[in-house]
PDB file of N, CA and C in Angstrom:
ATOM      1  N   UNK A   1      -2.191  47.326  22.834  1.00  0.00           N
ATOM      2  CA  UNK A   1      -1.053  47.955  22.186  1.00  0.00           C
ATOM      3  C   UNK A   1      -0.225  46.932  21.410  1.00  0.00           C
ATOM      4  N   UNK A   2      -0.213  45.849  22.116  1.00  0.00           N
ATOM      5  CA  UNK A   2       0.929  44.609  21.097  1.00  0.00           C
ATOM      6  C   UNK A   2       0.232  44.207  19.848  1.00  0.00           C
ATOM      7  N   UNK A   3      -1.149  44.263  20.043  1.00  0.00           N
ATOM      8  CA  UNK A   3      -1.611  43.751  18.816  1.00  0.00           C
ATOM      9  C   UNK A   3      -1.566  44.703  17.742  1.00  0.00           C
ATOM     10  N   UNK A   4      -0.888  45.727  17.386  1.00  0.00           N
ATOM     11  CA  UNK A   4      -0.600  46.563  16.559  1.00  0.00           C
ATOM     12  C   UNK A   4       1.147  45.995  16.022  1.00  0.00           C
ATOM     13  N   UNK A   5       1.329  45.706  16.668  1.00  0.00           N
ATOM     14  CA  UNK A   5       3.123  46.197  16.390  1.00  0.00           C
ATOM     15  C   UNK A   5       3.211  44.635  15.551  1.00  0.00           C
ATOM     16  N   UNK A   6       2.775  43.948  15.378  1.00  0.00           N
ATOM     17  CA  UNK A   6       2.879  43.028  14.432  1.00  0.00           C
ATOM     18  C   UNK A   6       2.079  43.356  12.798  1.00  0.00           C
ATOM     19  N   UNK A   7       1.404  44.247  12.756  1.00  0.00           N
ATOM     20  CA  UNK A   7       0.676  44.815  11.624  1.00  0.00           C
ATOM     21  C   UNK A   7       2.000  45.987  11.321  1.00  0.00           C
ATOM     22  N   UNK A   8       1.990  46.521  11.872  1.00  0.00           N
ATOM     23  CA  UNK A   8       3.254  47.499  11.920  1.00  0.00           C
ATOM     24  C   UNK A   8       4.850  46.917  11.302  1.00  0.00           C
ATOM     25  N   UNK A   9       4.700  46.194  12.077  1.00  0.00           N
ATOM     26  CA  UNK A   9       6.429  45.401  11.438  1.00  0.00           C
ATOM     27  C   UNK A   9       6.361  44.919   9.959  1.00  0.00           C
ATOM     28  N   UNK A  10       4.883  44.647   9.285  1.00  0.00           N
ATOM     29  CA  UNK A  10       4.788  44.032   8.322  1.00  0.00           C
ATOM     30  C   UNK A  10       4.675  44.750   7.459  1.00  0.00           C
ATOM     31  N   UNK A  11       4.266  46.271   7.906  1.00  0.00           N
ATOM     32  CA  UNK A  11       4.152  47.326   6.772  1.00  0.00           C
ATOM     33  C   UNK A  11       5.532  47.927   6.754  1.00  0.00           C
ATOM     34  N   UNK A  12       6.174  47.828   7.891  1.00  0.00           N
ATOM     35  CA  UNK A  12       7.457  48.405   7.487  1.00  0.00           C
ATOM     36  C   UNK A  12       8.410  47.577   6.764  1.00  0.00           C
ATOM     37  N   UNK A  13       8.246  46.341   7.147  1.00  0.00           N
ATOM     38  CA  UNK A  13       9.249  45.416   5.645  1.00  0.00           C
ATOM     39  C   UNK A  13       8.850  46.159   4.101  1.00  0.00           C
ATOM     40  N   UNK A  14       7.100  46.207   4.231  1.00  0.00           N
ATOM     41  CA  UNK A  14       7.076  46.133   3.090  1.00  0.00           C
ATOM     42  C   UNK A  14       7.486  47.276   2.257  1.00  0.00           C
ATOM     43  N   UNK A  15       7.380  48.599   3.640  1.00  0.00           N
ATOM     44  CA  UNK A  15       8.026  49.940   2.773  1.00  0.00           C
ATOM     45  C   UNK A  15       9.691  49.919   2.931  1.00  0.00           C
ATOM     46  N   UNK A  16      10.410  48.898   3.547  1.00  0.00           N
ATOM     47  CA  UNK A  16      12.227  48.978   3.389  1.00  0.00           C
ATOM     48  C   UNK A  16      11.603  48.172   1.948  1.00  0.00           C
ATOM     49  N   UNK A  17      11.113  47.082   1.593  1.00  0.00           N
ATOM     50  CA  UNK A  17      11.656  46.364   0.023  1.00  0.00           C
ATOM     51  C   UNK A  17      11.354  47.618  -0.706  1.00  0.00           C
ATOM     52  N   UNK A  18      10.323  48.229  -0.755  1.00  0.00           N
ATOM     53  CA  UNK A  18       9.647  49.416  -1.786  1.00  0.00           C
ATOM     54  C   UNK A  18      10.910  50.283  -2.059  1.00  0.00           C
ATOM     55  N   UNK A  19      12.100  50.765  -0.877  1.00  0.00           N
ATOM     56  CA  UNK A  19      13.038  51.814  -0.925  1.00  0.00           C
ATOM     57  C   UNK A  19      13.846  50.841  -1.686  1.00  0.00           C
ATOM     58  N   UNK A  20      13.749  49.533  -1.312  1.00  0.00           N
ATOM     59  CA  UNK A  20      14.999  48.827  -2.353  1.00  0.00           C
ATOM     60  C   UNK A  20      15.127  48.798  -3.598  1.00  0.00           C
ATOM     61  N   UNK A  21      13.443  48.707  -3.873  1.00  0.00           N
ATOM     62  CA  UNK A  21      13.223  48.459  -5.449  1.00  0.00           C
ATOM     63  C   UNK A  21      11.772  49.273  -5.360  1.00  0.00           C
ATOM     64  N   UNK A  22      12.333  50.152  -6.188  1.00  0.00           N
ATOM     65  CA  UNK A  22      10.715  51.005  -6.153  1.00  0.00           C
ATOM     66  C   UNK A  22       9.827  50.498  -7.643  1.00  0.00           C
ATOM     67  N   UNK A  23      10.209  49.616  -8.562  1.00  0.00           N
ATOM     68  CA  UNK A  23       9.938  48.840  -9.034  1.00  0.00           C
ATOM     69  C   UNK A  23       9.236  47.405  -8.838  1.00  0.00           C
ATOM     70  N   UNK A  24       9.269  47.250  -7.457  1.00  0.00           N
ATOM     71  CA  UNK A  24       8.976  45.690  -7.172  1.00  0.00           C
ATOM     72  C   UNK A  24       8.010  45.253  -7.179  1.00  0.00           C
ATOM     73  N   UNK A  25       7.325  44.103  -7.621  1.00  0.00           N
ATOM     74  CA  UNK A  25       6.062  43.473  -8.368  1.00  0.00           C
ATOM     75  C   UNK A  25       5.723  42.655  -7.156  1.00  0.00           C
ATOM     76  N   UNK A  26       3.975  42.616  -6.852  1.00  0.00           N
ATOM     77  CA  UNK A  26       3.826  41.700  -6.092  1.00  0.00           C
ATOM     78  C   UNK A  26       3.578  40.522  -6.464  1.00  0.00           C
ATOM     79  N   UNK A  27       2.258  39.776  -5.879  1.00  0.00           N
ATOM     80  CA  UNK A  27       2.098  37.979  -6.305  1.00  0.00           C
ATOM     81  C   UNK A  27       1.605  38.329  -7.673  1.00  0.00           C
ATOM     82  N   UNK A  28       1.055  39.348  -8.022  1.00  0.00           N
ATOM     83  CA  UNK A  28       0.093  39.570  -8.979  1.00  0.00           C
ATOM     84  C   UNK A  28       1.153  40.327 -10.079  1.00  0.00           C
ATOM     85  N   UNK A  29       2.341  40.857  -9.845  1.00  0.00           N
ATOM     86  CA  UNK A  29       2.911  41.756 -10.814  1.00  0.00           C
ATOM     87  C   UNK A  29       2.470  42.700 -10.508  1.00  0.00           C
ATOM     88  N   UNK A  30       2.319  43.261  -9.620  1.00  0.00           N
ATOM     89  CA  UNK A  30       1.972  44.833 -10.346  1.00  0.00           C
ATOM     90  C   UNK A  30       2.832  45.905  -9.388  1.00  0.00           C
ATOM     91  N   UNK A  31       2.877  47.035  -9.967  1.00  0.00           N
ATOM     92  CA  UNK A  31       3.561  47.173  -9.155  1.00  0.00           C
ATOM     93  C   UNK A  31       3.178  48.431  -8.089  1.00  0.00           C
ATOM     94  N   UNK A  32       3.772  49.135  -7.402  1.00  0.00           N
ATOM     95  CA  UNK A  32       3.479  50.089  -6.280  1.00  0.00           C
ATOM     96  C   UNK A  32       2.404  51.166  -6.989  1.00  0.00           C
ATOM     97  N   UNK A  33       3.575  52.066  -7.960  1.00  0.00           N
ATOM     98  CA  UNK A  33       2.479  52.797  -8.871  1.00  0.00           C
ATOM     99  C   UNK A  33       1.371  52.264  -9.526  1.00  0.00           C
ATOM    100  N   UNK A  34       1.069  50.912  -9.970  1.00  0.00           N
ATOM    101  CA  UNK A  34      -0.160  50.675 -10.141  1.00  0.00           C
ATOM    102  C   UNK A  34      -1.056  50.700  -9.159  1.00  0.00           C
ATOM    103  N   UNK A  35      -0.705  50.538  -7.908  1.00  0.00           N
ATOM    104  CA  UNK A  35      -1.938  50.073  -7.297  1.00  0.00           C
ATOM    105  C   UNK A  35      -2.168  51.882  -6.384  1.00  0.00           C
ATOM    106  N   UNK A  36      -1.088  52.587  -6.651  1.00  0.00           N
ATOM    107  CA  UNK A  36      -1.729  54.027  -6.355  1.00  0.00           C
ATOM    108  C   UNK A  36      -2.097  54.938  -7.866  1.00  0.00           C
ATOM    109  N   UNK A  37      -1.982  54.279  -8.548  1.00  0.00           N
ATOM    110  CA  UNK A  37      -3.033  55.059  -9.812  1.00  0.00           C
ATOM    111  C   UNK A  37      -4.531  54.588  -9.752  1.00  0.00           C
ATOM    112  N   UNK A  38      -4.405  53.173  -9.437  1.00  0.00           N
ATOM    113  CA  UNK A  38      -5.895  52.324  -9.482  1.00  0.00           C
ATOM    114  C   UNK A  38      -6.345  53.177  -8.100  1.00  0.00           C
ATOM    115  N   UNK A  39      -5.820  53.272  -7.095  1.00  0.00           N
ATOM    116  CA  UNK A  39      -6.358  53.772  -5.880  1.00  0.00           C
ATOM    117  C   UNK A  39      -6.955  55.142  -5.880  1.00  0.00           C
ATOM    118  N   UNK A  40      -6.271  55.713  -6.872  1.00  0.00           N
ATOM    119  CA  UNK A  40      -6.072  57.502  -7.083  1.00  0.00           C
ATOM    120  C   UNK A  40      -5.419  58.537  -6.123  1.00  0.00           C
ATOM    121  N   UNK A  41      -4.472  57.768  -5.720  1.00  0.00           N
ATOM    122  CA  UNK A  41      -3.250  58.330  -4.594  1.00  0.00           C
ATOM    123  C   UNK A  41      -2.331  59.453  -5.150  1.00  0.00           C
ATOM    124  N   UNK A  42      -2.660  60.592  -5.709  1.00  0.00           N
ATOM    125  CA  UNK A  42      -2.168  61.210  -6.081  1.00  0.00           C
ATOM    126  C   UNK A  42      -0.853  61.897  -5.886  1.00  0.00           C
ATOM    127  N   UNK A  43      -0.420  61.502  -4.131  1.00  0.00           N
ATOM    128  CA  UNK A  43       0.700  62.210  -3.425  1.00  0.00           C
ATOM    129  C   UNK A  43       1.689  60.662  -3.865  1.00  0.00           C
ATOM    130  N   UNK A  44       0.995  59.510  -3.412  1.00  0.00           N
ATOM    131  CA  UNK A  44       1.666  58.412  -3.514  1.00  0.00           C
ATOM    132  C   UNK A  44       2.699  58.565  -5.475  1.00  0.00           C
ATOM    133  N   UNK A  45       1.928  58.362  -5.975  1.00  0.00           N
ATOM    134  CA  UNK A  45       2.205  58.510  -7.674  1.00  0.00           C
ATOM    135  C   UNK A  45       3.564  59.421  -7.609  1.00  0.00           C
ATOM    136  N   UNK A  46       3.104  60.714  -7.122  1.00  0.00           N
ATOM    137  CA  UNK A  46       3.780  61.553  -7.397  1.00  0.00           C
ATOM    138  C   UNK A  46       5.309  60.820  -6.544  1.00  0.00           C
ATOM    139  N   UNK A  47       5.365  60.818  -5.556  1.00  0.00           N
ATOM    140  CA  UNK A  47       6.212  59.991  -4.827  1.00  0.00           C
ATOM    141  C   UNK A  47       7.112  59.046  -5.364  1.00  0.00           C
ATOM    142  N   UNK A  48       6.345  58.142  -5.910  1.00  0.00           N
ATOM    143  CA  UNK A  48       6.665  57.222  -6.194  1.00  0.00           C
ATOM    144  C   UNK A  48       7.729  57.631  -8.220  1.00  0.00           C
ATOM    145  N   UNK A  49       7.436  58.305  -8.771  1.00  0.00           N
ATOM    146  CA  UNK A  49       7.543  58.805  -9.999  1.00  0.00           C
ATOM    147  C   UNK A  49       8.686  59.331  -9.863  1.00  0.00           C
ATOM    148  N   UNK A  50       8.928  60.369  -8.670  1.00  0.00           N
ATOM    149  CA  UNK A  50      10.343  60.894  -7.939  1.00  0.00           C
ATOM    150  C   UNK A  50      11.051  60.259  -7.853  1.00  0.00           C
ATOM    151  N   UNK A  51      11.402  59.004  -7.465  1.00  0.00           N
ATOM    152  CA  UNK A  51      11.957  58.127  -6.680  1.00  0.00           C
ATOM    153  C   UNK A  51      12.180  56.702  -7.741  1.00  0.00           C
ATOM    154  N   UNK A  52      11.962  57.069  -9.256  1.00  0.00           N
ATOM    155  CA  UNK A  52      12.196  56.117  -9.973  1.00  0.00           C
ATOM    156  C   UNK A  52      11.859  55.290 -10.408  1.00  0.00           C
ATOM    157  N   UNK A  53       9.959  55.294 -10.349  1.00  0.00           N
ATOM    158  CA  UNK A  53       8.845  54.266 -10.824  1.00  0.00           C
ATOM    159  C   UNK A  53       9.098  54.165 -11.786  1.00  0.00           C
ATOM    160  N   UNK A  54       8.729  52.876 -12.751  1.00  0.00           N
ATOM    161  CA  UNK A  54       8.755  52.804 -14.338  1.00  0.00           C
ATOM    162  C   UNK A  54       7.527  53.129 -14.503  1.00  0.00           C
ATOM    163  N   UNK A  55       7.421  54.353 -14.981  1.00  0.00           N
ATOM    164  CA  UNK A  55       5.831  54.893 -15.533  1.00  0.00           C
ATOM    165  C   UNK A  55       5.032  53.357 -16.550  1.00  0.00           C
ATOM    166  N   UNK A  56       6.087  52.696 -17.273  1.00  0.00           N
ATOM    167  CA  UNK A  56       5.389  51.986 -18.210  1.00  0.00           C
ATOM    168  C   UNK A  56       5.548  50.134 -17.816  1.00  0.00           C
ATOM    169  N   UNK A  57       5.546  50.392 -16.841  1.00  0.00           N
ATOM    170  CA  UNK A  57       5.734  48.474 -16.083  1.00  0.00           C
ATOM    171  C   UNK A  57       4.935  48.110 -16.607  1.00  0.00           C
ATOM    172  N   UNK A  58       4.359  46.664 -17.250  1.00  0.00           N
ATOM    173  CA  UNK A  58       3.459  46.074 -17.156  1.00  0.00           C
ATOM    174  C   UNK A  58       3.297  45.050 -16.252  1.00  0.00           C
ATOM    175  N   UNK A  59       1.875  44.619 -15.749  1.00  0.00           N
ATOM    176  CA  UNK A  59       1.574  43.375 -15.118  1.00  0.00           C
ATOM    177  C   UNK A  59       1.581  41.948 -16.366  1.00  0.00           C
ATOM    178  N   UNK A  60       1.211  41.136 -15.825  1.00  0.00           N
ATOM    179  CA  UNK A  60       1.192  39.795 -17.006  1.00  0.00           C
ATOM    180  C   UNK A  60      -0.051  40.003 -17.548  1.00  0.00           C
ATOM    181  N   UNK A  61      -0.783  41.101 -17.726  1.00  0.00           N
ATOM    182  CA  UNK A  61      -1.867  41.026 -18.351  1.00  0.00           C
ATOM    183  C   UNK A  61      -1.961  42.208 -19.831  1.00  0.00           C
ATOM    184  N   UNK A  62      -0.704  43.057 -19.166  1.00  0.00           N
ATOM    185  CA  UNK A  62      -0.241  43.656 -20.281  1.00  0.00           C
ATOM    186  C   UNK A  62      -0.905  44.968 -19.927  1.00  0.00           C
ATOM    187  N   UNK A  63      -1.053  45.525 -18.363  1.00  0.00           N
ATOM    188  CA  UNK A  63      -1.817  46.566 -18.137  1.00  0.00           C
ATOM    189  C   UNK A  63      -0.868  47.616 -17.298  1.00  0.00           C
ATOM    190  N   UNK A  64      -1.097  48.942 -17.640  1.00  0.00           N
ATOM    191  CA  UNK A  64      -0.202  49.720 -16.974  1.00  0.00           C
ATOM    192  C   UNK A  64      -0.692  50.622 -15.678  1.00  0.00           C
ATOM    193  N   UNK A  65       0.187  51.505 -15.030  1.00  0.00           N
ATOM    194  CA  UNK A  65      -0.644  52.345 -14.203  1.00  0.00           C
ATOM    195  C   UNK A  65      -1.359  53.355 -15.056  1.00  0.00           C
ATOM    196  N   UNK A  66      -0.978  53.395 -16.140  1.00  0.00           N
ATOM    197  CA  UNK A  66      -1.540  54.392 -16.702  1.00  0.00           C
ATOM    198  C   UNK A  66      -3.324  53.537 -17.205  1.00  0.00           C
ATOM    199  N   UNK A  67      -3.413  52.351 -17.586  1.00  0.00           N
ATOM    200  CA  UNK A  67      -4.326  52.157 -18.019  1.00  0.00           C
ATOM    201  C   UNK A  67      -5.341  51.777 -16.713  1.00  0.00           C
ATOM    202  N   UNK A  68      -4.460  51.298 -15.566  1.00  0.00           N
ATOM    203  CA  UNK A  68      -5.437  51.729 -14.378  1.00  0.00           C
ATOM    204  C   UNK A  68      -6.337  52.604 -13.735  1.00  0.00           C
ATOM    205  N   UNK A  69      -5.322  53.607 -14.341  1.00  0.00           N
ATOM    206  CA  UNK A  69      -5.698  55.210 -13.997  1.00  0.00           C
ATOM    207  C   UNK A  69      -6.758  55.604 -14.690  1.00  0.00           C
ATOM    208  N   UNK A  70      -7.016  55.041 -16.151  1.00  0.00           N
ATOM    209  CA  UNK A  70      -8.176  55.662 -16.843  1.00  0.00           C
ATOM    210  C   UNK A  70      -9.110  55.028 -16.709  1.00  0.00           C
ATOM    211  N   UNK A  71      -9.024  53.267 -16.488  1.00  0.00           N
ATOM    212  CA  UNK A  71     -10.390  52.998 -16.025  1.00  0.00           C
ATOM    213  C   UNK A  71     -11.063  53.192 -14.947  1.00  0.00           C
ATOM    214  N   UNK A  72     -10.338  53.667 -14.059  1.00  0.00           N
ATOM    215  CA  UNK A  72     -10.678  54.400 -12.913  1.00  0.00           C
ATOM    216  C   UNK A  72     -11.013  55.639 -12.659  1.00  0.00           C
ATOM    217  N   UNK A  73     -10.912  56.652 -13.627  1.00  0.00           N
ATOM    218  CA  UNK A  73     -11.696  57.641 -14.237  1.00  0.00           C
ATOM    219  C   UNK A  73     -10.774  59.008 -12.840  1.00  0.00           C
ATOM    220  N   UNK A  74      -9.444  58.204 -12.700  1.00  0.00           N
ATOM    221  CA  UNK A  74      -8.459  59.170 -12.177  1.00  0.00           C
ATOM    222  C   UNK A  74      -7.693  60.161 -13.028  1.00  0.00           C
ATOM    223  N   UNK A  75      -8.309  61.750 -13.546  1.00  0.00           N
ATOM    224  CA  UNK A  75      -8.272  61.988 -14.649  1.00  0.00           C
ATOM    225  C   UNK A  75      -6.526  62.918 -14.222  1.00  0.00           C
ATOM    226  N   UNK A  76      -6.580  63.282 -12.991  1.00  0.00           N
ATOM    227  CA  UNK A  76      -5.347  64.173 -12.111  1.00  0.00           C
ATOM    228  C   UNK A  76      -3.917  62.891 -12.615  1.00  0.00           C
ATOM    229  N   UNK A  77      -4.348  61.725 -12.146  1.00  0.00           N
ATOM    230  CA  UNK A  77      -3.250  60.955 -12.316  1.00  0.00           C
ATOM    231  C   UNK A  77      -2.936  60.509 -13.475  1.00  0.00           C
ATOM    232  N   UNK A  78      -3.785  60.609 -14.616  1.00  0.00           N
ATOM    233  CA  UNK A  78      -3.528  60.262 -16.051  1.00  0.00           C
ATOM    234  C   UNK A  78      -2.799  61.059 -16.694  1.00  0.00           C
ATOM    235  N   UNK A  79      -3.224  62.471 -15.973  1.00  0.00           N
ATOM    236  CA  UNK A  79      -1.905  63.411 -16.444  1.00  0.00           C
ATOM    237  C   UNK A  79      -0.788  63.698 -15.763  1.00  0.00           C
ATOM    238  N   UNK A  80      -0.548  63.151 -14.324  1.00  0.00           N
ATOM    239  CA  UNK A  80       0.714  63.226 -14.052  1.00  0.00           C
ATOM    240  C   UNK A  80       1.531  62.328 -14.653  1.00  0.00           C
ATOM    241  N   UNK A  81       0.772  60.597 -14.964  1.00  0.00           N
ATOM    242  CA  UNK A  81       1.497  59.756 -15.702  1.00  0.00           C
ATOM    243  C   UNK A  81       2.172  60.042 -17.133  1.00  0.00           C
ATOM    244  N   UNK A  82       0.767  60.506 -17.771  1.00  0.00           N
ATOM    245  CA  UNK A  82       1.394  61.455 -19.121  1.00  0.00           C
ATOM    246  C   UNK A  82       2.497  62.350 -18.973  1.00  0.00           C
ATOM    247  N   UNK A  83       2.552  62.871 -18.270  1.00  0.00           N
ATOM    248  CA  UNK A  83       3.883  63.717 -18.334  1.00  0.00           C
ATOM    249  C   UNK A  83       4.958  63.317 -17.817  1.00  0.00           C
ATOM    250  N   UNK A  84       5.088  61.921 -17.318  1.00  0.00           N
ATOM    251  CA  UNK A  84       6.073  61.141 -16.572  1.00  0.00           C
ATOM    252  C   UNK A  84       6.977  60.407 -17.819  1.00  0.00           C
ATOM    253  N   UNK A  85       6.189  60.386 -19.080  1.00  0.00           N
ATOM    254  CA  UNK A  85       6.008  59.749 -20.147  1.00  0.00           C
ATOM    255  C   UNK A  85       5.559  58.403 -20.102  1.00  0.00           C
ATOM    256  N   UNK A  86       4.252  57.805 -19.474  1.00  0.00           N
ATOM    257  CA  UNK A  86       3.722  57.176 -19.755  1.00  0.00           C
ATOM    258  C   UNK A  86       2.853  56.691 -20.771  1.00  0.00           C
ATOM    259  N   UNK A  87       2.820  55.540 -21.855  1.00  0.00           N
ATOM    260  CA  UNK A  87       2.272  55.132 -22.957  1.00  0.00           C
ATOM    261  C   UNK A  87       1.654  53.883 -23.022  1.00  0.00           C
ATOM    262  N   UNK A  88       0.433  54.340 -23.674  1.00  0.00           N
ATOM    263  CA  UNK A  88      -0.469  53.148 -23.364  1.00  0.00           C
ATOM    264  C   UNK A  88       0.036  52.024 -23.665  1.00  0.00           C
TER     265      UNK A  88
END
C-alpha cells in the first residue's frame, strides 16, 4: 500500500500546478492540451478547453495541439480544437 502513495502525491502536485495554470509548459514546452490531443483524450481536451487552455500555445518547435491532433489522425479532437478556434 505505501508504495503507491508516493506515485500518488506526485500526480497530485502535478494536477494542483495544472489548476494553477492550465497553461503550464513542461521540460519540453508543451503543454497539457497538447499532450491530450497527441494522446486523443477527448474528455481531457474538452476539460481542459473549459477551464481556459490556449487552443493555440506553441511548443519551441512551433507545433500546436491542433497540429498534434492531425498527425495523429485524432479526427474528433481536430474538430473540437477547430471550434475552440484553433489555427494552424
Amino acid at each position: 500500500m505505501t508504495s503507491i502513495i508516493a506515485p500518488l502525491k506526485a500526480l497530485l502536485r502535478k494536477v494542483r500546478a495544472l489548476l494553477n495554470n492550465v497553461n503550464a509548459k513542461d521540460e519540453c514546452g508543451r503543454t497539457a492540451l497538447m499532450k491530450a490531443a497527441y494522446n486523443g483524450s477527448a474528455d481531457a481536451v474538452k476539460a481542459l478547453l473549459n477551464n481556459g487552455a490556449d487552443v493555440n500555445a506553441r511548443d519551441p518547435w512551433d507545433v500546436t495541439a491542433l497540429t498534434m491532433a492531425t498527425a495523429q489522425g485524432r479526427n474528433e479532437i481536430v474538430q473540437l480544437l477547430k471550434k475552440a478556434g484553433a489555427k494552424k
